[in-house]
N, C-alpha and C. Protein backbone atom coordinates (compact mmCIF):
# COMPACT_ATOMS: atom_id res chain seq x y z
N UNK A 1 27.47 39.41 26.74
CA UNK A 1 27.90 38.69 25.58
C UNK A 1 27.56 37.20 25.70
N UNK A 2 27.38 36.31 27.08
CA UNK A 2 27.87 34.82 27.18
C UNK A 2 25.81 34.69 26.87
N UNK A 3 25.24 35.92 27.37
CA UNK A 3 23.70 35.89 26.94
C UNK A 3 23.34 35.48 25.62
N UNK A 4 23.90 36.78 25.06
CA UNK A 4 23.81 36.50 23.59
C UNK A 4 24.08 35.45 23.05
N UNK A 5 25.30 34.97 23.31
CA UNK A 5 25.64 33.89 22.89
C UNK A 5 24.51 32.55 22.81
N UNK A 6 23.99 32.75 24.28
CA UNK A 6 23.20 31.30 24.93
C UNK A 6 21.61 31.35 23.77
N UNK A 7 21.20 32.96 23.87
CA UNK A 7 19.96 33.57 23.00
C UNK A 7 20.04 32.50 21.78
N UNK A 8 21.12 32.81 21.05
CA UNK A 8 21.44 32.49 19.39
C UNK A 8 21.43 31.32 19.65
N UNK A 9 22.39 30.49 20.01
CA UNK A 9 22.22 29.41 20.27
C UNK A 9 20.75 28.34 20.71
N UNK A 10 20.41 28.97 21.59
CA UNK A 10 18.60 28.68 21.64
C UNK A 10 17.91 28.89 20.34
N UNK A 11 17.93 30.36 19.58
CA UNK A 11 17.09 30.42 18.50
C UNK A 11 17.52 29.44 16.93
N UNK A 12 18.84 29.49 17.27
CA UNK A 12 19.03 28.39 15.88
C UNK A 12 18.60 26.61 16.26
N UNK A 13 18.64 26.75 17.22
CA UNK A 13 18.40 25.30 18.00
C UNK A 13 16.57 24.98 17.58
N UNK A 14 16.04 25.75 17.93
CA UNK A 14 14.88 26.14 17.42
C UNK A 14 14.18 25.93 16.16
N UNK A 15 15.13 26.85 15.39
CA UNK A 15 14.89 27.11 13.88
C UNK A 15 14.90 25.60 13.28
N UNK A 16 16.09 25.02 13.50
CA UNK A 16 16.17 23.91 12.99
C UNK A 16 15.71 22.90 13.47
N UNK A 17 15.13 22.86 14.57
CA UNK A 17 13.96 21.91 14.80
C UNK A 17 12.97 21.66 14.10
N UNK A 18 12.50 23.02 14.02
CA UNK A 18 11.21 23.15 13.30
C UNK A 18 11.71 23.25 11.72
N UNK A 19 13.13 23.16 10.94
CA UNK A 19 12.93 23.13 9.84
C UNK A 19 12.83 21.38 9.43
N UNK A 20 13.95 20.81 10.51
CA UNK A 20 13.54 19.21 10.30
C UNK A 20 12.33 18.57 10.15
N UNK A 21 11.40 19.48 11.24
CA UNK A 21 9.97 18.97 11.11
C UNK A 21 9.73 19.32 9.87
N UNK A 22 9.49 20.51 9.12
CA UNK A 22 9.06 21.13 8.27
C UNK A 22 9.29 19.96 7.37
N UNK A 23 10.41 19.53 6.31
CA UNK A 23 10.85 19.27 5.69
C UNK A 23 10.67 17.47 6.17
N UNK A 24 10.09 16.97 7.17
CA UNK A 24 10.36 15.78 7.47
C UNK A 24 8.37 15.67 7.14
N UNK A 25 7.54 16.41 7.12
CA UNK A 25 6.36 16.58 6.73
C UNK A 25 5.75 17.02 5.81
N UNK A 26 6.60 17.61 4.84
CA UNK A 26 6.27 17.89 3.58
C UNK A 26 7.21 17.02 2.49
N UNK A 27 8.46 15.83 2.88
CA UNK A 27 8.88 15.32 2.14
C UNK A 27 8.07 14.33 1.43
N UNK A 28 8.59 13.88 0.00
CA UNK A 28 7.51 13.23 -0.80
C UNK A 28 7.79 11.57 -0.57
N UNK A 29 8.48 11.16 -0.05
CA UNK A 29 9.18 9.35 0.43
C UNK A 29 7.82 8.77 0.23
N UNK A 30 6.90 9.13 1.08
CA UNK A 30 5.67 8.24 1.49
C UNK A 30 4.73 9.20 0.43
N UNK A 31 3.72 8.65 -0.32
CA UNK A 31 2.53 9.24 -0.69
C UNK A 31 1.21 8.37 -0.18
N UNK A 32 0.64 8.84 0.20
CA UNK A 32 -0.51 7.88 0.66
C UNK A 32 -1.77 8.65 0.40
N UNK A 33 -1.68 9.02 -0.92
CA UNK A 33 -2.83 9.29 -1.60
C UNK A 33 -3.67 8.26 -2.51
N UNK A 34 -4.61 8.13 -2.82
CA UNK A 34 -5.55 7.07 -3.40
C UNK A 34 -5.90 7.22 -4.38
N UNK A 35 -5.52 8.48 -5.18
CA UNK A 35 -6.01 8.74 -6.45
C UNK A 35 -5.92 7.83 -7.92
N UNK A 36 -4.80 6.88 -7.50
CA UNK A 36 -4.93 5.87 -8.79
C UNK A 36 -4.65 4.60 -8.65
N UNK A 37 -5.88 4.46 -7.66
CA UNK A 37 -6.81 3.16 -6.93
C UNK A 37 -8.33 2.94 -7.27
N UNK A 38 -7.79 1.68 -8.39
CA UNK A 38 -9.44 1.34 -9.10
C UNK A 38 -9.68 0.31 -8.08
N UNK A 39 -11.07 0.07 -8.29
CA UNK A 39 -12.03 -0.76 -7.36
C UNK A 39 -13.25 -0.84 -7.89
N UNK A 40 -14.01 -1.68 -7.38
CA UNK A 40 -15.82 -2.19 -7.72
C UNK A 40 -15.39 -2.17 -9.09
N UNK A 41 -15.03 -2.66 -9.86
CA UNK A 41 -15.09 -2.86 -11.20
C UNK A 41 -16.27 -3.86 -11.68
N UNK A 42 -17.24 -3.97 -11.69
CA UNK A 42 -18.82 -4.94 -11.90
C UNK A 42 -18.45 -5.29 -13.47
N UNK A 43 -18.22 -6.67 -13.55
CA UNK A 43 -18.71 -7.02 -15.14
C UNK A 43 -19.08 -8.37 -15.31
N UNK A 44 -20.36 -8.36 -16.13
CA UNK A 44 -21.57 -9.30 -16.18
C UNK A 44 -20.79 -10.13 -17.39
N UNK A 45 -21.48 -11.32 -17.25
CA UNK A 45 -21.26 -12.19 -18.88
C UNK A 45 -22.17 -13.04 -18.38
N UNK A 46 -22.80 -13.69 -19.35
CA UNK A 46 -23.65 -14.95 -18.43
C UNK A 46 -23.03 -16.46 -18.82
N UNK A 47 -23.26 -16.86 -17.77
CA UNK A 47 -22.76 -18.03 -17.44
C UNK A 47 -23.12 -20.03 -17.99
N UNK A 48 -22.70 -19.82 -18.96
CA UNK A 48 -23.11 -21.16 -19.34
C UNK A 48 -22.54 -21.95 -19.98
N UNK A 49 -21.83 -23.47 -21.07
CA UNK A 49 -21.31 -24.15 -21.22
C UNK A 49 -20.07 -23.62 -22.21
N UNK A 50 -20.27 -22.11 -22.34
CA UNK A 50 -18.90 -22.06 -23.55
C UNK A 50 -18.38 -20.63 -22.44
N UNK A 51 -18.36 -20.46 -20.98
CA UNK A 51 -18.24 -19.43 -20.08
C UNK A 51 -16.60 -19.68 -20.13
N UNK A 52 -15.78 -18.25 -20.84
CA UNK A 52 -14.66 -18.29 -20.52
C UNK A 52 -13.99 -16.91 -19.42
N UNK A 53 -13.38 -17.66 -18.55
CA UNK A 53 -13.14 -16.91 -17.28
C UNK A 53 -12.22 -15.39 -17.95
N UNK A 54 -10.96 -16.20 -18.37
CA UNK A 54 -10.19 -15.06 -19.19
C UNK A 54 -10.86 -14.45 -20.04
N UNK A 55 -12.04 -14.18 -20.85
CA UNK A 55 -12.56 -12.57 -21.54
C UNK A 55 -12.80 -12.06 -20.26
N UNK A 56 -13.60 -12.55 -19.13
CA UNK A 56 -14.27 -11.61 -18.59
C UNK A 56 -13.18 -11.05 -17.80
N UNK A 57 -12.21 -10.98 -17.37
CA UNK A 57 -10.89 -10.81 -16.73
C UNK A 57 -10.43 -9.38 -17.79
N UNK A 58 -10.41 -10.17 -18.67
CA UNK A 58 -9.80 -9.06 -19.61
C UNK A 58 -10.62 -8.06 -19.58
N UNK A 59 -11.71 -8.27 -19.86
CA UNK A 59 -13.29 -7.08 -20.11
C UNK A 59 -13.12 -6.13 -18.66
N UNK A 60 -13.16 -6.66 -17.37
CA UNK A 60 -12.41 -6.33 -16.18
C UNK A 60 -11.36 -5.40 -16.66
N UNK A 61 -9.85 -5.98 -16.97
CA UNK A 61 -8.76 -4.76 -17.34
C UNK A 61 -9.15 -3.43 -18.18
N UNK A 62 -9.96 -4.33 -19.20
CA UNK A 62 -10.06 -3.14 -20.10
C UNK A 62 -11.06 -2.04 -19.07
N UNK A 63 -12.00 -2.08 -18.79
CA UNK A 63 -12.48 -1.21 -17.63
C UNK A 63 -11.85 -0.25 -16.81
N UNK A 64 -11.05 -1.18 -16.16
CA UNK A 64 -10.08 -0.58 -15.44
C UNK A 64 -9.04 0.27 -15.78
N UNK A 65 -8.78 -0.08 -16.69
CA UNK A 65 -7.47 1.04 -17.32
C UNK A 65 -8.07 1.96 -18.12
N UNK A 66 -9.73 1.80 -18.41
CA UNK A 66 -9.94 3.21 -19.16
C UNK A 66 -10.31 4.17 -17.81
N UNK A 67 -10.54 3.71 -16.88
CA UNK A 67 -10.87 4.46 -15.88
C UNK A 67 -9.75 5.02 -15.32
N UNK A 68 -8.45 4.34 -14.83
CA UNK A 68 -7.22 5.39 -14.74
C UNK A 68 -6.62 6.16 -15.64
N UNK A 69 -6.66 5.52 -17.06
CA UNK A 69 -6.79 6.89 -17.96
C UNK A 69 -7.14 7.83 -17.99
N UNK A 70 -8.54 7.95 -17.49
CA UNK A 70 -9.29 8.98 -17.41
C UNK A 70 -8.95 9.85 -16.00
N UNK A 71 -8.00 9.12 -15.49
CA UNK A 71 -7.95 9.98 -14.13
C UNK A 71 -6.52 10.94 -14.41
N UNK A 72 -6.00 10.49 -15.25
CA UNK A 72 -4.40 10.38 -15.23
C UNK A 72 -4.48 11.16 -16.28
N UNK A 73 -5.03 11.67 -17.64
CA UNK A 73 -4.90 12.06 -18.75
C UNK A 73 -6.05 13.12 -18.95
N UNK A 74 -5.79 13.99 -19.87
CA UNK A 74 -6.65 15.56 -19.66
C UNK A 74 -7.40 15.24 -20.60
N UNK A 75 -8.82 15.77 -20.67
CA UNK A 75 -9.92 15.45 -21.58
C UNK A 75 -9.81 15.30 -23.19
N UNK A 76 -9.03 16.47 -23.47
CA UNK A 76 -8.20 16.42 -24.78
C UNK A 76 -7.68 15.44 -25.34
N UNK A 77 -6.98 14.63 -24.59
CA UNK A 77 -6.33 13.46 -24.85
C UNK A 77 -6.70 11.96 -24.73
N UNK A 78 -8.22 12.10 -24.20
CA UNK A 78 -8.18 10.79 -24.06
C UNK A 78 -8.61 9.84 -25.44
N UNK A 79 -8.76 11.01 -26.21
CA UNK A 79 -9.74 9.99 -27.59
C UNK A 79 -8.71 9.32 -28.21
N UNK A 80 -7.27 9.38 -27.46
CA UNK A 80 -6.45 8.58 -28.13
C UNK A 80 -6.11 7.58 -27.25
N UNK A 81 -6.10 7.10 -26.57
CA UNK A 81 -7.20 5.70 -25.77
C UNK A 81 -7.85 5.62 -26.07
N UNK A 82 -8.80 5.28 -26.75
CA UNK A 82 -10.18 5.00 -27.10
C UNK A 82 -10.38 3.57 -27.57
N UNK A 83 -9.09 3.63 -28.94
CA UNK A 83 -8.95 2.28 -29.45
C UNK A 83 -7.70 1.48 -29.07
N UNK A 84 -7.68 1.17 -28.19
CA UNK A 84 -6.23 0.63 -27.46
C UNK A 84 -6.71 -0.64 -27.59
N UNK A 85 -5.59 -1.88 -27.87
CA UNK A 85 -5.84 -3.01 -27.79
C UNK A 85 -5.25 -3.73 -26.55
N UNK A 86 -5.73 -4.81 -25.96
CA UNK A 86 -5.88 -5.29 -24.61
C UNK A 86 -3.97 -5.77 -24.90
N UNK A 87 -3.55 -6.14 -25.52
CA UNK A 87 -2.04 -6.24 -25.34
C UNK A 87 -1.36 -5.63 -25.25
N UNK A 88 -1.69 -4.24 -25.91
CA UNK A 88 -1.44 -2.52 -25.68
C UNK A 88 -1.20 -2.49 -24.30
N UNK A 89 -2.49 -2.56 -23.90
CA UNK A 89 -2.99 -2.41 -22.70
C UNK A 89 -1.80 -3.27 -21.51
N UNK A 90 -1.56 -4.36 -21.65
CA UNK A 90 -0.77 -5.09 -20.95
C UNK A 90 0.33 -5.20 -20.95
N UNK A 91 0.93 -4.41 -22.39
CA UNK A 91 2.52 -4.10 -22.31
C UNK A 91 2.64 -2.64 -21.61
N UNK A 92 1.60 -1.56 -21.27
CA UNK A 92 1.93 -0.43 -20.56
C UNK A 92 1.74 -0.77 -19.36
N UNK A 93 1.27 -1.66 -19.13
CA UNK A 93 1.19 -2.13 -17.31
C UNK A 93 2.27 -3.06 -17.36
């Protein structure tokens, strides 16, 4: 009986080791996925006496947020983004 006892005691000791792990490696706390991480965003304007920094910034956002749109939203839906206005745009961010 004091076997048994020691057995069970070992196997739940066990169990719940490995369920802490379990559950300590599949919990969602941390995500460290990259999926809605824009980058290289390239945008040209040329440069000369009436060059304003803020369009091209903006021209930048607007880029950028049609591209996480597109990551974030199902094909169906995106034609309603299409015509979003840049303040639109900056009150959902």
């Amino acid at each position: 009986m004091l076997i048994f006892k020691k057995k069970l005691y070992f196997y739940l000791y066990i169990f719940f080791l490995i369920f802490v792990l379990i559950i300590n490696e599949f919990s969602t706390n941390k995500a460290y996925s990259k999926n809605f991480i824009i980058s290289d965003i390239e945008v040209e304007e040329k440069y000369d006496l009436n060059f304003n920094k803020s369009k091209v910034i903006d021209k930048g956002f607007i880029q950028a947020f049609k591209i996480l749109i597109y990551k974030m939203v199902e094909k169906k839906d995106r034609s309603k983004f299409k015509n979003i206005s840049l303040k639109q745009i900056k009150s959902l961010i």
